[in-house]
N, C-alpha and C. Protein backbone atom coordinates (compact mmCIF):
# COMPACT_ATOMS: atom_id res chain seq x y z
N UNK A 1 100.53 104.84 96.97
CA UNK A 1 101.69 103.99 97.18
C UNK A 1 102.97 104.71 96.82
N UNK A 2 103.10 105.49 95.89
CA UNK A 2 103.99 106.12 95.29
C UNK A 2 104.46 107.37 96.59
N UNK A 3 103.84 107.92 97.02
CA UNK A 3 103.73 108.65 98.33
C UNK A 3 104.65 108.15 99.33
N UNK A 4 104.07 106.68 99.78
CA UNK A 4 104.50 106.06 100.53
C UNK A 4 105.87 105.81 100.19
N UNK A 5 106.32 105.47 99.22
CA UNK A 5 107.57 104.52 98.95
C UNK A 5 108.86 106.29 98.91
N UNK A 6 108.29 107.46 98.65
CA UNK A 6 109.32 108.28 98.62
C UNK A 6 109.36 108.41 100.09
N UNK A 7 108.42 108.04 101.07
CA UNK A 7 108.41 108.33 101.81
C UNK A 7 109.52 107.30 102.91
N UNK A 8 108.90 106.26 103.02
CA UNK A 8 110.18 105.35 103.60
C UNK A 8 110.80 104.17 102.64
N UNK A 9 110.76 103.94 101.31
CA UNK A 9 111.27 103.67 100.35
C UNK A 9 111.07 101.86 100.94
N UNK A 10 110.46 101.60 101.57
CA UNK A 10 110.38 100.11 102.47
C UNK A 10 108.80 99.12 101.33
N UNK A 11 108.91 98.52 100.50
CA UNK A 11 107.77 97.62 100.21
C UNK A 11 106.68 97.22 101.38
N UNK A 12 107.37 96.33 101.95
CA UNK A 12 107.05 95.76 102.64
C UNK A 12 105.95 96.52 103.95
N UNK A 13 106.60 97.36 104.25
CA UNK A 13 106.16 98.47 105.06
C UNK A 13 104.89 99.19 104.53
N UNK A 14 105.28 99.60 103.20
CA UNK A 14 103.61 99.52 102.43
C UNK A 14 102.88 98.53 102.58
N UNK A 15 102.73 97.52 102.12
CA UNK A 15 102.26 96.65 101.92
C UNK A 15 101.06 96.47 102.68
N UNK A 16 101.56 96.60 104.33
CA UNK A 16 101.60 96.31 105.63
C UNK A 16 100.41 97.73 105.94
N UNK A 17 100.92 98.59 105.44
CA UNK A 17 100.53 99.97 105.73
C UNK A 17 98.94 99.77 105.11
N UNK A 18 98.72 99.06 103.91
CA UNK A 18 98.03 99.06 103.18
C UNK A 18 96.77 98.13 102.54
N UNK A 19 97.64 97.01 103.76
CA UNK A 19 97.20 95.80 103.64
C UNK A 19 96.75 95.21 102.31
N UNK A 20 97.81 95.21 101.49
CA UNK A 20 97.92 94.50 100.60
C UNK A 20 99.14 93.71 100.07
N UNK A 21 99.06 92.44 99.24
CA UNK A 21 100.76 91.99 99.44
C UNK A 21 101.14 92.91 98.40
N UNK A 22 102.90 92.25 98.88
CA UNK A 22 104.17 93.30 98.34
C UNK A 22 104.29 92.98 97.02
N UNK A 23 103.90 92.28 96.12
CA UNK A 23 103.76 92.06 94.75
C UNK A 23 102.96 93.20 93.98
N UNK A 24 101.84 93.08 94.83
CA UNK A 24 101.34 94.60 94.21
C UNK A 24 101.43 96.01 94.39
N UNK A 25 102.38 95.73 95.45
CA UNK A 25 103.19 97.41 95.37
C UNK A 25 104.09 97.38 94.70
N UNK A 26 104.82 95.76 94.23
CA UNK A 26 105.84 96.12 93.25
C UNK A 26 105.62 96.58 91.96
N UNK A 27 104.48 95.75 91.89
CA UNK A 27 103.87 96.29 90.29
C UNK A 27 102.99 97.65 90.40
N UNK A 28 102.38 97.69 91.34
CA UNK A 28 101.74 99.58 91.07
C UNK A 28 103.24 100.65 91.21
N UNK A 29 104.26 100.21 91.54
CA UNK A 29 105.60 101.28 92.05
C UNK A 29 106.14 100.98 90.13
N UNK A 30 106.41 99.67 89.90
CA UNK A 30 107.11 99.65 88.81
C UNK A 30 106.13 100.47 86.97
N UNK A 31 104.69 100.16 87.27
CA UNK A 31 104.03 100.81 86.48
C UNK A 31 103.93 102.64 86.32
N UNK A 32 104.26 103.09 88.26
CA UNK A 32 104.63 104.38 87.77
C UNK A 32 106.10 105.03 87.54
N UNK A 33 106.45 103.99 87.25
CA UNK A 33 108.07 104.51 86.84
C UNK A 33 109.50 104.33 87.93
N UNK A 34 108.71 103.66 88.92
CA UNK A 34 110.08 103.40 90.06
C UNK A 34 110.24 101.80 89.97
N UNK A 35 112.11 102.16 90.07
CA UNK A 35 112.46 100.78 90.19
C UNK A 35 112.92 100.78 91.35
N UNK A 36 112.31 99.25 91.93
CA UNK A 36 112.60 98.71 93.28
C UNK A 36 113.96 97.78 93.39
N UNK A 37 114.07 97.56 92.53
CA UNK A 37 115.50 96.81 92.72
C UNK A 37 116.30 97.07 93.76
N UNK A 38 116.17 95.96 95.16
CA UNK A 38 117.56 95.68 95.48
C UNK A 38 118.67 96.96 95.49
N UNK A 39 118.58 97.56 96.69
CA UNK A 39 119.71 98.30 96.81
C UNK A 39 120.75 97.02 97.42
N UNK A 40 122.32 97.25 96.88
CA UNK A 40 123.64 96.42 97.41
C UNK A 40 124.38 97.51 98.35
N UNK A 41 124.55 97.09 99.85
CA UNK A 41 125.65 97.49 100.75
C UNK A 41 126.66 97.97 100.19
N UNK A 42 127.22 99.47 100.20
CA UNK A 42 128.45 99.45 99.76
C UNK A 42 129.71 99.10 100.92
N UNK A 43 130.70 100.01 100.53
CA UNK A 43 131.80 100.14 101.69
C UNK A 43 131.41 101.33 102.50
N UNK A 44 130.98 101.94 101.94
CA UNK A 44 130.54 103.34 102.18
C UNK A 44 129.48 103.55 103.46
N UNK A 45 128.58 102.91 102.62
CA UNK A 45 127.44 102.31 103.42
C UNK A 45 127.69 101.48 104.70
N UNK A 46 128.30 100.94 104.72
CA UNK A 46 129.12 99.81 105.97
C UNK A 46 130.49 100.80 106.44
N UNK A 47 130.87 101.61 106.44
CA UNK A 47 131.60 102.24 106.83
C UNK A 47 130.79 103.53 107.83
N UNK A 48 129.54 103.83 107.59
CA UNK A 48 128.71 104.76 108.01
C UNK A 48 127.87 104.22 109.72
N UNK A 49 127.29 102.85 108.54
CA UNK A 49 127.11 102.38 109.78
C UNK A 49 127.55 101.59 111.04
N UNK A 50 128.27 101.30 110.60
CA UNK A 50 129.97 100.97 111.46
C UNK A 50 130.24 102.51 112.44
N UNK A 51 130.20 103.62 112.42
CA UNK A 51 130.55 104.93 112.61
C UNK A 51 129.35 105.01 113.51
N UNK A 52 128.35 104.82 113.12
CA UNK A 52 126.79 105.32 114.08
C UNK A 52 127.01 104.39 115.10
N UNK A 53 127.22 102.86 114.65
CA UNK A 53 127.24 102.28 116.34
C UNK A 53 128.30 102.83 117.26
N UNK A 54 129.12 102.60 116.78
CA UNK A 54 130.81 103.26 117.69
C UNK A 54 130.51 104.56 118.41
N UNK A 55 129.35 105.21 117.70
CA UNK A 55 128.65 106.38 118.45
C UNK A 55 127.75 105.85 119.02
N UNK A 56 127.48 104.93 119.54
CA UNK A 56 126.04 104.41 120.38
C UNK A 56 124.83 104.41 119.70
N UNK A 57 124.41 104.34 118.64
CA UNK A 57 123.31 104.21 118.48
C UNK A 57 122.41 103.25 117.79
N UNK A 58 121.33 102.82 118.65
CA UNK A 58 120.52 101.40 118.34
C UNK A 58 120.40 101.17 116.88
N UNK A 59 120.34 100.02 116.85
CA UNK A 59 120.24 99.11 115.17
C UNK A 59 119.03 100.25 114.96
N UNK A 60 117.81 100.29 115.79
CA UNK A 60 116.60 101.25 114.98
C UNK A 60 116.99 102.56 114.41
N UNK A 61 117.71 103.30 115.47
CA UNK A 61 118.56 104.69 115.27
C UNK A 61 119.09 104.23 113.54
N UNK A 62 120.24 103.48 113.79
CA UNK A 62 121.05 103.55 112.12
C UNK A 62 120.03 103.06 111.33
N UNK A 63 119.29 102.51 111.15
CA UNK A 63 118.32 101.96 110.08
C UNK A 63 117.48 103.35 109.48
N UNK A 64 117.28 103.72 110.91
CA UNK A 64 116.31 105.29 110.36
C UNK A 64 117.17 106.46 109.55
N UNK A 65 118.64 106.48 110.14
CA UNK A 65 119.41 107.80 109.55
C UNK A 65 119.96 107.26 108.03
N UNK A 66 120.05 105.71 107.96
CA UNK A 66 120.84 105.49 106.79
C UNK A 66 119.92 104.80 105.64
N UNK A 67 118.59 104.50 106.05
CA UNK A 67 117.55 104.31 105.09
C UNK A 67 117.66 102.62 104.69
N UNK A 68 118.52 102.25 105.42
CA UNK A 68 118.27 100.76 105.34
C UNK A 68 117.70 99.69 106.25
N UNK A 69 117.07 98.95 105.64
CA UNK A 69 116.40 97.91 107.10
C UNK A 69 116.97 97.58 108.00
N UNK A 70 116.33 97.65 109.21
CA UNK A 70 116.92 97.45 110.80
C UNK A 70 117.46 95.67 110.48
N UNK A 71 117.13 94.98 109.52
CA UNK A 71 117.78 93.46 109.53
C UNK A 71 118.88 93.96 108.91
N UNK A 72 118.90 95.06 107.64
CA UNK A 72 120.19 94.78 106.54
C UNK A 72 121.93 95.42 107.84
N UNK A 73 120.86 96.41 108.72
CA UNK A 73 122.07 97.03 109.72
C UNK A 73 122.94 95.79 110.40
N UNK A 74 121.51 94.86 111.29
CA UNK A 74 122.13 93.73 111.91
C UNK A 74 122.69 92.67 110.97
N UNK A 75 122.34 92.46 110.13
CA UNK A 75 123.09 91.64 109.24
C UNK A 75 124.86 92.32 108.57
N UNK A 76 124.84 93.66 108.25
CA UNK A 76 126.29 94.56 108.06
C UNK A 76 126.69 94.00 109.43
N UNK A 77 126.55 94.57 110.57
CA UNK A 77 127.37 94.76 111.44
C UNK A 77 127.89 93.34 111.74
N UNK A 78 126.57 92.13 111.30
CA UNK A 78 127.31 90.65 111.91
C UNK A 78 128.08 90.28 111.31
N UNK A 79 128.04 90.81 110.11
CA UNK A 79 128.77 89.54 108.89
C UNK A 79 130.31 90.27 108.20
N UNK A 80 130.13 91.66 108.67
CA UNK A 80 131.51 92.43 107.71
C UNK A 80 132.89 92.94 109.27
């Protein structure tokens, strides 16, 4: 799991990967020393991806280059 999560840093996506629920990837991730907490949007962050669409590229595209979920992209771009 630990593998996984440096790998696309996504719970859920483990979980899925692994077929097991996301509670227990939180607790096998938090027992080896990673905290999952909630990354917060910066300006920065919304300024980037603001920049990738204006360059054309799909909600999947920015989600993949900027490491955030293809919802948190569509949700930045709807709401800011």
């Amino acid at each position: 799991m630990v593998n996984l999560w440096h790998q696309c840093g996504n719970i859920l996506e483990i979980a899925r990967t692994m077929k097991v629920h996301d509670s227990t990837v939180r607790n096998h991730l938090r027992d080896a020393g990673i905290d999952t907490t909630p990354r917060v949007l910066n300006d920065d962050d919304l300024a980037k991806i603001r920049q990738l669409k204006t360059d054309g590229h799909s909600y999947r595209q920015i989600a993949h280059k900027t490491g955030w979920s293809l919802s948190s992209v569509g949700k930045a771009l709807r709401t800011r």
